[in-house]
Protein backbone atom coordinates (compact mmCIF):
# COMPACT_ATOMS: atom_id res chain seq x y z
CA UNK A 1 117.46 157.83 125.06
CA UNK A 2 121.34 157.12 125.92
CA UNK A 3 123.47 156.19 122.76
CA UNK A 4 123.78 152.49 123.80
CA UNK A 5 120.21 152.44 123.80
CA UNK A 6 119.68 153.87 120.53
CA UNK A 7 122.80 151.31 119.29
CA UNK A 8 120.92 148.30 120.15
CA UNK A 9 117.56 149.51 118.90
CA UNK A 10 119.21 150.17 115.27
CA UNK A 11 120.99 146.87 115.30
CA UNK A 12 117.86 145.10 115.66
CA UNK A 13 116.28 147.06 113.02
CA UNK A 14 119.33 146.21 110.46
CA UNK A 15 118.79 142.49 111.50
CA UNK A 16 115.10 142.41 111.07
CA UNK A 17 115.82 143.69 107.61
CA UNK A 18 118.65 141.40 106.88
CA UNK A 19 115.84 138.49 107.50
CA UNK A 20 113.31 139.77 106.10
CA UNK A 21 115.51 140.04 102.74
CA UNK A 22 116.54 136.48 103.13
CA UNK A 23 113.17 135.17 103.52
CA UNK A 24 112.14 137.00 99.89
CA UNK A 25 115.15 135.88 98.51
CA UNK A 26 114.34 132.46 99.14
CA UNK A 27 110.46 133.16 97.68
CA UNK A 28 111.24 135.18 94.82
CA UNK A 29 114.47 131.80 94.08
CA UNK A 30 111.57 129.46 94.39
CA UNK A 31 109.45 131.36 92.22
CA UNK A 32 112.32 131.95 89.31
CA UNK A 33 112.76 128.10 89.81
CA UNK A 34 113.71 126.62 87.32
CA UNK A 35 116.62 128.96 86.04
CA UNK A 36 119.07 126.66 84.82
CA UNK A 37 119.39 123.32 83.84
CA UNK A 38 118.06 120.11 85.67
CA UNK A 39 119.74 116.72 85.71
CA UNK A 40 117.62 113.78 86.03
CA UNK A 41 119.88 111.16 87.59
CA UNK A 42 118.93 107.28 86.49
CA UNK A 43 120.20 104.95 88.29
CA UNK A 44 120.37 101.83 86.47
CA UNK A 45 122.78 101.92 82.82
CA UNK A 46 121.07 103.36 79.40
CA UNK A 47 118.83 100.96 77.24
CA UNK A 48 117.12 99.52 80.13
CA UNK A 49 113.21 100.38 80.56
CA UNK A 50 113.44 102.91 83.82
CA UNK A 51 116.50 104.90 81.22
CA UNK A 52 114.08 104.99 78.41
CA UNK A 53 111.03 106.21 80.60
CA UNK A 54 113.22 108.69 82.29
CA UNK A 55 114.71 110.26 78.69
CA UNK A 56 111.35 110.18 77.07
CA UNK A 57 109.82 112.39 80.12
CA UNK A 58 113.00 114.56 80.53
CA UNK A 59 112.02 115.64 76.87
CA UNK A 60 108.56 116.65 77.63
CA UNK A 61 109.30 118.43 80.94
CA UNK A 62 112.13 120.42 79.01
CA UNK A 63 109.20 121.44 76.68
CA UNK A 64 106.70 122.08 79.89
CA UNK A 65 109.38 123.86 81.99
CA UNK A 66 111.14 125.84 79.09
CA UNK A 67 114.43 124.56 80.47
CA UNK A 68 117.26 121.90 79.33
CA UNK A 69 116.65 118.50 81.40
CA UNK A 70 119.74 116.78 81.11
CA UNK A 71 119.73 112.95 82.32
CA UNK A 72 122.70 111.36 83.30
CA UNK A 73 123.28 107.40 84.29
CA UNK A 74 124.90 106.33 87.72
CA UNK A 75 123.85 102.41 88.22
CA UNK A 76 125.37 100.29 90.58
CA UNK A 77 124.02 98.70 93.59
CA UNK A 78 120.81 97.74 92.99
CA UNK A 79 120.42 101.55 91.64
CA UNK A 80 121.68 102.37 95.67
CA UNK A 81 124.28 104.72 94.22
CA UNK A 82 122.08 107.07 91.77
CA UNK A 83 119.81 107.00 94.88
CA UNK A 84 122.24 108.35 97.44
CA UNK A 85 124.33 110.47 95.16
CA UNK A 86 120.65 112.85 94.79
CA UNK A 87 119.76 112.28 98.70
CA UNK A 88 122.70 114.09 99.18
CA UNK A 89 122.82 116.46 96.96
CA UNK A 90 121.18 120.24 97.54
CA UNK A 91 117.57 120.48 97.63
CA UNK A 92 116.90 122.98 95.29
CA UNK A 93 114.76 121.13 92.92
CA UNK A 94 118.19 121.05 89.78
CA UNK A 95 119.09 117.19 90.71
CA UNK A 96 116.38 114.92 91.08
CA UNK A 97 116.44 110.92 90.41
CA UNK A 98 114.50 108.51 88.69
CA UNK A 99 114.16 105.60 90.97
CA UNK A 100 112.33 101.82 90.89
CA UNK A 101 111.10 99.17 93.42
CA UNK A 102 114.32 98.98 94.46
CA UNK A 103 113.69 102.20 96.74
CA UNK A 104 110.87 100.51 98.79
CA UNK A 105 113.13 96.85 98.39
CA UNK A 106 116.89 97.56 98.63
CA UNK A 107 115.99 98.92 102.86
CA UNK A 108 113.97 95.82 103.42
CA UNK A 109 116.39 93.58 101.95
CA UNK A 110 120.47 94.88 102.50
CA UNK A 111 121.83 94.98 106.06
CA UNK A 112 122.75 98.54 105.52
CA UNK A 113 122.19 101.73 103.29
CA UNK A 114 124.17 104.69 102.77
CA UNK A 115 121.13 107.08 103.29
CA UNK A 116 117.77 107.15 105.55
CA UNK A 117 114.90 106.25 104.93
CA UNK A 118 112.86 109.45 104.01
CA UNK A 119 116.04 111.40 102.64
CA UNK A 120 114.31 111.06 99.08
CA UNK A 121 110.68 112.74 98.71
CA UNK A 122 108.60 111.38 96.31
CA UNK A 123 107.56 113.81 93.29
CA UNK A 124 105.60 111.82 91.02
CA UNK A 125 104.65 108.50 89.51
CA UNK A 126 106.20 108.37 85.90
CA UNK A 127 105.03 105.07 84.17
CA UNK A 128 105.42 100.85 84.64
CA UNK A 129 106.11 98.45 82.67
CA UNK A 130 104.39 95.16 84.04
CA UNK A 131 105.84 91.86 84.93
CA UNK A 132 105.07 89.44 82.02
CA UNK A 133 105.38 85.60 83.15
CA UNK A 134 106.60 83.76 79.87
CA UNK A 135 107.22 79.93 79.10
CA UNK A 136 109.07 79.08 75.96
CA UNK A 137 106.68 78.71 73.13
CA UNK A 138 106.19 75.27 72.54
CA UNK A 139 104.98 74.72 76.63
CA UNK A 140 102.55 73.18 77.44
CA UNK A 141 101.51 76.05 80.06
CA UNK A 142 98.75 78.03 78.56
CA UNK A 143 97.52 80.11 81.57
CA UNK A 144 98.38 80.48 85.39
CA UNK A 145 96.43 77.66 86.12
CA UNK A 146 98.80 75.38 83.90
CA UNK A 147 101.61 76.48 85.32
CA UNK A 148 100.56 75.97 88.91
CA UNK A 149 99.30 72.32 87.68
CA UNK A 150 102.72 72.01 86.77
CA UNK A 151 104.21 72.68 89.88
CA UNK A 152 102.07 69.79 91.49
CA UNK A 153 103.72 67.72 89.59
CA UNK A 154 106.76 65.58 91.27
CA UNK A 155 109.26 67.31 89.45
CA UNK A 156 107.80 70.84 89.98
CA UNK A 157 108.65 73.71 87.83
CA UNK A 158 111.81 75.97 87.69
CA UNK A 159 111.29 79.53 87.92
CA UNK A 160 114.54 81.93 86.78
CA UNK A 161 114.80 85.09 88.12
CA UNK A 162 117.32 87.88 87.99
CA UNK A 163 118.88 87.45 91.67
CA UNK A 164 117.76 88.00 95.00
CA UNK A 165 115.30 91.29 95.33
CA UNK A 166 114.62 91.48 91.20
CA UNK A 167 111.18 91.72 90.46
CA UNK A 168 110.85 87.85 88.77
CA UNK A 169 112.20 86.96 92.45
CA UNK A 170 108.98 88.60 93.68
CA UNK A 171 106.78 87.08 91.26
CA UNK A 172 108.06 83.37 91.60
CA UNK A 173 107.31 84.12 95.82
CA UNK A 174 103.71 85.51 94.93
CA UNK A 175 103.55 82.05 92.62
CA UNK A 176 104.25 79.84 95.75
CA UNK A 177 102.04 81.75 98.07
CA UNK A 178 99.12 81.78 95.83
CA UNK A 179 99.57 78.49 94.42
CA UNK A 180 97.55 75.27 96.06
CA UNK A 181 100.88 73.28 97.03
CA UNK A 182 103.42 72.58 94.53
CA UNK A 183 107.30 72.73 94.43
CA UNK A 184 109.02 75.89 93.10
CA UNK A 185 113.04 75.98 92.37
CA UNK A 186 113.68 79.24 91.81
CA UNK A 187 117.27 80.03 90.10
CA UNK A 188 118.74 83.26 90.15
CA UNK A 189 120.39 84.26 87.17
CA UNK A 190 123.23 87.43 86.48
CA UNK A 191 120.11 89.39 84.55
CA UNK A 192 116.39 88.92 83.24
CA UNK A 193 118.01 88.69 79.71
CA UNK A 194 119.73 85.19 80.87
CA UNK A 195 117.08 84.59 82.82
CA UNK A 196 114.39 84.39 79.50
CA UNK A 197 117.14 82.84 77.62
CA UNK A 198 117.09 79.64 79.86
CA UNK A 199 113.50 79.87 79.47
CA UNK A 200 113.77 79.28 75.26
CA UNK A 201 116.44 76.70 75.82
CA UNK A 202 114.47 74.69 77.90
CA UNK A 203 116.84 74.93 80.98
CA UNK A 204 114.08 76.79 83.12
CA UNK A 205 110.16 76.65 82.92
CA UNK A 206 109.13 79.89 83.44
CA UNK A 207 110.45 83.49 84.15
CA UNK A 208 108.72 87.53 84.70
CA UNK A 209 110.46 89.79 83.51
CA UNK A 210 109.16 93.70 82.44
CA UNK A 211 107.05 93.89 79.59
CA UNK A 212 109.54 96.23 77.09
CA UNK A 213 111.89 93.48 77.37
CA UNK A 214 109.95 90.41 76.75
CA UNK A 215 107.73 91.66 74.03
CA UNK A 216 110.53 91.22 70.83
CA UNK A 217 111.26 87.32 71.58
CA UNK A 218 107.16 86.76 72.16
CA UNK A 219 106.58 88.43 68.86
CA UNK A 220 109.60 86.59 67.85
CA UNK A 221 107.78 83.45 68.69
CA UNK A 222 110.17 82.35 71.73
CA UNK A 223 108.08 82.68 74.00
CA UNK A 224 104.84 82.77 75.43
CA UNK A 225 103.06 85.39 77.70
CA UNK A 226 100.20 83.70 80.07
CA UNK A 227 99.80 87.05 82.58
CA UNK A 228 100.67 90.34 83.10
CA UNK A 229 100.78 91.01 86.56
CA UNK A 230 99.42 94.58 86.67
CA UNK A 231 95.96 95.41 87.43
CA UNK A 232 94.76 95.78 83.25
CA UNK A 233 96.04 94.23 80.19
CA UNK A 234 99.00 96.90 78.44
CA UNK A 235 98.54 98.49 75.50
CA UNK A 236 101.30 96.10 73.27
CA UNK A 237 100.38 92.89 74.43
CA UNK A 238 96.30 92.66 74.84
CA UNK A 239 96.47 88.97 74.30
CA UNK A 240 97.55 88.46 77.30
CA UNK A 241 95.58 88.37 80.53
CA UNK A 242 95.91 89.75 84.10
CA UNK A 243 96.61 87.99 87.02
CA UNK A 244 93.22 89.07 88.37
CA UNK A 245 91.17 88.08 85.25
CA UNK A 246 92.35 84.47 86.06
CA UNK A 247 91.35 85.11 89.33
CA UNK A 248 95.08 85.86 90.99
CA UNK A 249 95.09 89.74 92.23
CA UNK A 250 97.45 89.27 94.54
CA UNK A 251 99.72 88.38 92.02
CA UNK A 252 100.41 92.33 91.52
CA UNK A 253 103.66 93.77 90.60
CA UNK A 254 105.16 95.84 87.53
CA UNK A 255 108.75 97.49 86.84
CA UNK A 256 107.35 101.06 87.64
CA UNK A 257 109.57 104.29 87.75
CA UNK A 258 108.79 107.44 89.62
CA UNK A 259 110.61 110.71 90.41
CA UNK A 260 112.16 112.05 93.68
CA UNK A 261 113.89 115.03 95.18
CA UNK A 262 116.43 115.27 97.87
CA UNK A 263 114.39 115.92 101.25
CA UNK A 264 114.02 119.79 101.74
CA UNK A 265 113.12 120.55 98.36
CA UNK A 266 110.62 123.32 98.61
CA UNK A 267 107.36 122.68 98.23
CA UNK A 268 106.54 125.07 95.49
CA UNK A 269 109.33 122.87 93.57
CA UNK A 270 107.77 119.64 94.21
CA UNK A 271 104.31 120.76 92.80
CA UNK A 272 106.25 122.58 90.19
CA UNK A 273 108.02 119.03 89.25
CA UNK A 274 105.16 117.15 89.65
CA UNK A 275 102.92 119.54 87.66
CA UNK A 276 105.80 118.87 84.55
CA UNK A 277 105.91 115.57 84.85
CA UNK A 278 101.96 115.06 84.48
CA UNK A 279 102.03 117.43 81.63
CA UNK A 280 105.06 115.46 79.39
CA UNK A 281 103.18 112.18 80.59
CA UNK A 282 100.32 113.33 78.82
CA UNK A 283 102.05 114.76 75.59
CA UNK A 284 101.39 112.70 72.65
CA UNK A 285 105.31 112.35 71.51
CA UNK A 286 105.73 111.20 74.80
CA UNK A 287 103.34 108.32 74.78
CA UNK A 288 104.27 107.20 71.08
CA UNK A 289 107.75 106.66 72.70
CA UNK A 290 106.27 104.26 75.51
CA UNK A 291 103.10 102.50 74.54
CA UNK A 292 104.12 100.81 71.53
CA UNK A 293 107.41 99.14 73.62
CA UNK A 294 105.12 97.99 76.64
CA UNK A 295 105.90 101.07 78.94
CA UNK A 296 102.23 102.25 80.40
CA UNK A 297 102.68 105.83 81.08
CA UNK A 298 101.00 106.99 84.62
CA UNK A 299 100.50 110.63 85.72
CA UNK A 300 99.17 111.50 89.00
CA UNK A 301 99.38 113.49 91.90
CA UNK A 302 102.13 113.56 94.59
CA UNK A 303 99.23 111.96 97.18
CA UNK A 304 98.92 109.57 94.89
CA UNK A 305 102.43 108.20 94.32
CA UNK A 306 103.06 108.54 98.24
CA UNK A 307 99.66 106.12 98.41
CA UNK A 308 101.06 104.32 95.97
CA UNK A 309 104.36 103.76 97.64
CA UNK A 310 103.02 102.50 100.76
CA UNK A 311 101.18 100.36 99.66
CA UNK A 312 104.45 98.82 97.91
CA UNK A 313 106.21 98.53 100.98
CA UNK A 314 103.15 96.62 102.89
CA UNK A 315 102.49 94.11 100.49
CA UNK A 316 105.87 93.50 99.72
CA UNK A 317 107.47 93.57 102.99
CA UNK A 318 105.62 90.39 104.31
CA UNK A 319 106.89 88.51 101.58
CA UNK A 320 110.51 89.61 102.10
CA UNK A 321 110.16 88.16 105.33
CA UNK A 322 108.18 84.94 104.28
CA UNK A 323 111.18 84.24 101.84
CA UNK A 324 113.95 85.76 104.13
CA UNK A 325 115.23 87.62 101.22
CA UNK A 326 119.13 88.88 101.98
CA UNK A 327 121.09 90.82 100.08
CA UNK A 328 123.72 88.23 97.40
């Protein structure tokens, strides 16, 4: 064997090592996963219902994964920044977001986005808190069928929502498409909080808005839930009826939250995340925190969030286009 022979032969022997280490360095990173501390990015400002859901599960998956889970708030943009701060950051299972329906909406509705579709994988389903449609108190409107009576009427109603793409904006274009004729202004307001506050003054008939924020003025007696427009009455507010009981399913949306990880997250991580997060869903301190306010918690698999997803984006895309929803 000549020396530049045996050269070659050892080289490729020192790189088939060198590979072979990297690959089990990778395994045995996966496997140590997690070793230090995990931020949860929101991206909406604290107090709101997808900060509390996100803070209550951080808690339990601390407890579950035996590691700090730190959240931290980035809103702006219809959430678009949190979102594409974690697309881009590594995949490595330590930053992972807490998005809404603005990940299926804010593609179908803005001319542009600052990451691609698919750069966030979906981990898990976390919980919702449904869409309540309120009138003020003293309304007449008693159930959906009121209110779409109403709408027959030759002044029609007035439906404030929380701007173009909120979820109330979906519900008041689910109204009109379900409804048997009728005449629907819908006003977009800065937020669901001024939204429901034109409701009590009279200024607007009706609103949506999530449940955790519209159960305190309808115990306050403000106003006045006639649906929920989930698929089963929530635990605070069994009063009120489903869209589908009154013979509606189609009216079907809810303020849900869910977890996702930057695309080329291992898998091991993703089941390891996903495992966690079913595990604090189902802890008892957790569900104290969320039931009582509204918030329904929802553990499931990763097939069944990614099910759950698409099925978002068909039913809702249609009426994006129906209502030529664009970006304010």
């Amino acid at each position: 064997m000549t020396r530049s022979l045996a050269f070659r032969l050892f080289s490729r022997a020192c790189l088939t090592v060198v590979l072979l280490a990297a690959g089990s360095s990778r395994v045995l990173a996966a496997d140590a996963w997690p070793n230090r501390p995990i931020r949860v990015i929101v991206g909406f400002g604290p107090g709101g219902a997808n900060d509390l859901v996100a803070r209550a599960v951080a808690e339990g998956m601390a407890r579950e994964l035996k590691q700090t889970v730190i959240v931290e708030n980035k809103p702006g943009a219809g959430m678009t920044l949190g979102a594409d701060h974690v697309a881009k950051s590594p995949p490595d299972g330590y930053t992972i977001f807490t998005g809404a329906g603005g990940i299926i909406t804010n593609p179908l509705i803005r001319s542009s986005m600052p990451y691609r579709d698919g750069d966030l994988v979906p981990v898990g389903m976390l919980a919702v808190s449904p869409s309540i449609i309120v009138v003020a108190a003293d309304s007449p409107v008693k159930d959906l069928r009121d209110l779409f009576a109403l709408a027959r009427q030759p002044r029609g109603i007035n439906f404030s929502t929380a701007g173009t793409g909120s979820t109330p904006h979906f519900v008041a274009e689910m109204l009109k498409l379900k409804s048997d004729g009728g005449k629907y202004e819908i006003i977009p307001y800065k937020s669901g909080a001024d939204g429901m506050i034109a409701v009590v003054s009279h200024q607007v008939d009706a609103t949506s808005e999530a449940s955790v924020v519209v159960i305190p003025p309808i115990q306050g007696g403000k106003l006045r839930g006639i649906a929920s427009t989930w698929d089963q009455r929530i635990s605070a507010l069994p009063a009120v009826p489903t869209a589908r009981e009154q013979g509606y399913p189609d009216i079907f949306i809810g303020h849900w939250s869910g977890i996702f990880a930057p695309r080329g997250t291992p898998e091991p991580i993703l089941e390891q995340l996903n495992q966690a997060i079913q595990a604090s869903l189902n802890q008892a301190a957790v569900r104290a925190r969320l039931e009582p306010v509204g918030i329904e918690p929802l553990p499931g698999n990763r097939a069944a969030f990614v099910k759950f997803l698409a099925e978002e984006r068909r039913r809702l895309e249609p009426i994006v286009r129906s209502a030529n929803m664009k970006e304010d």
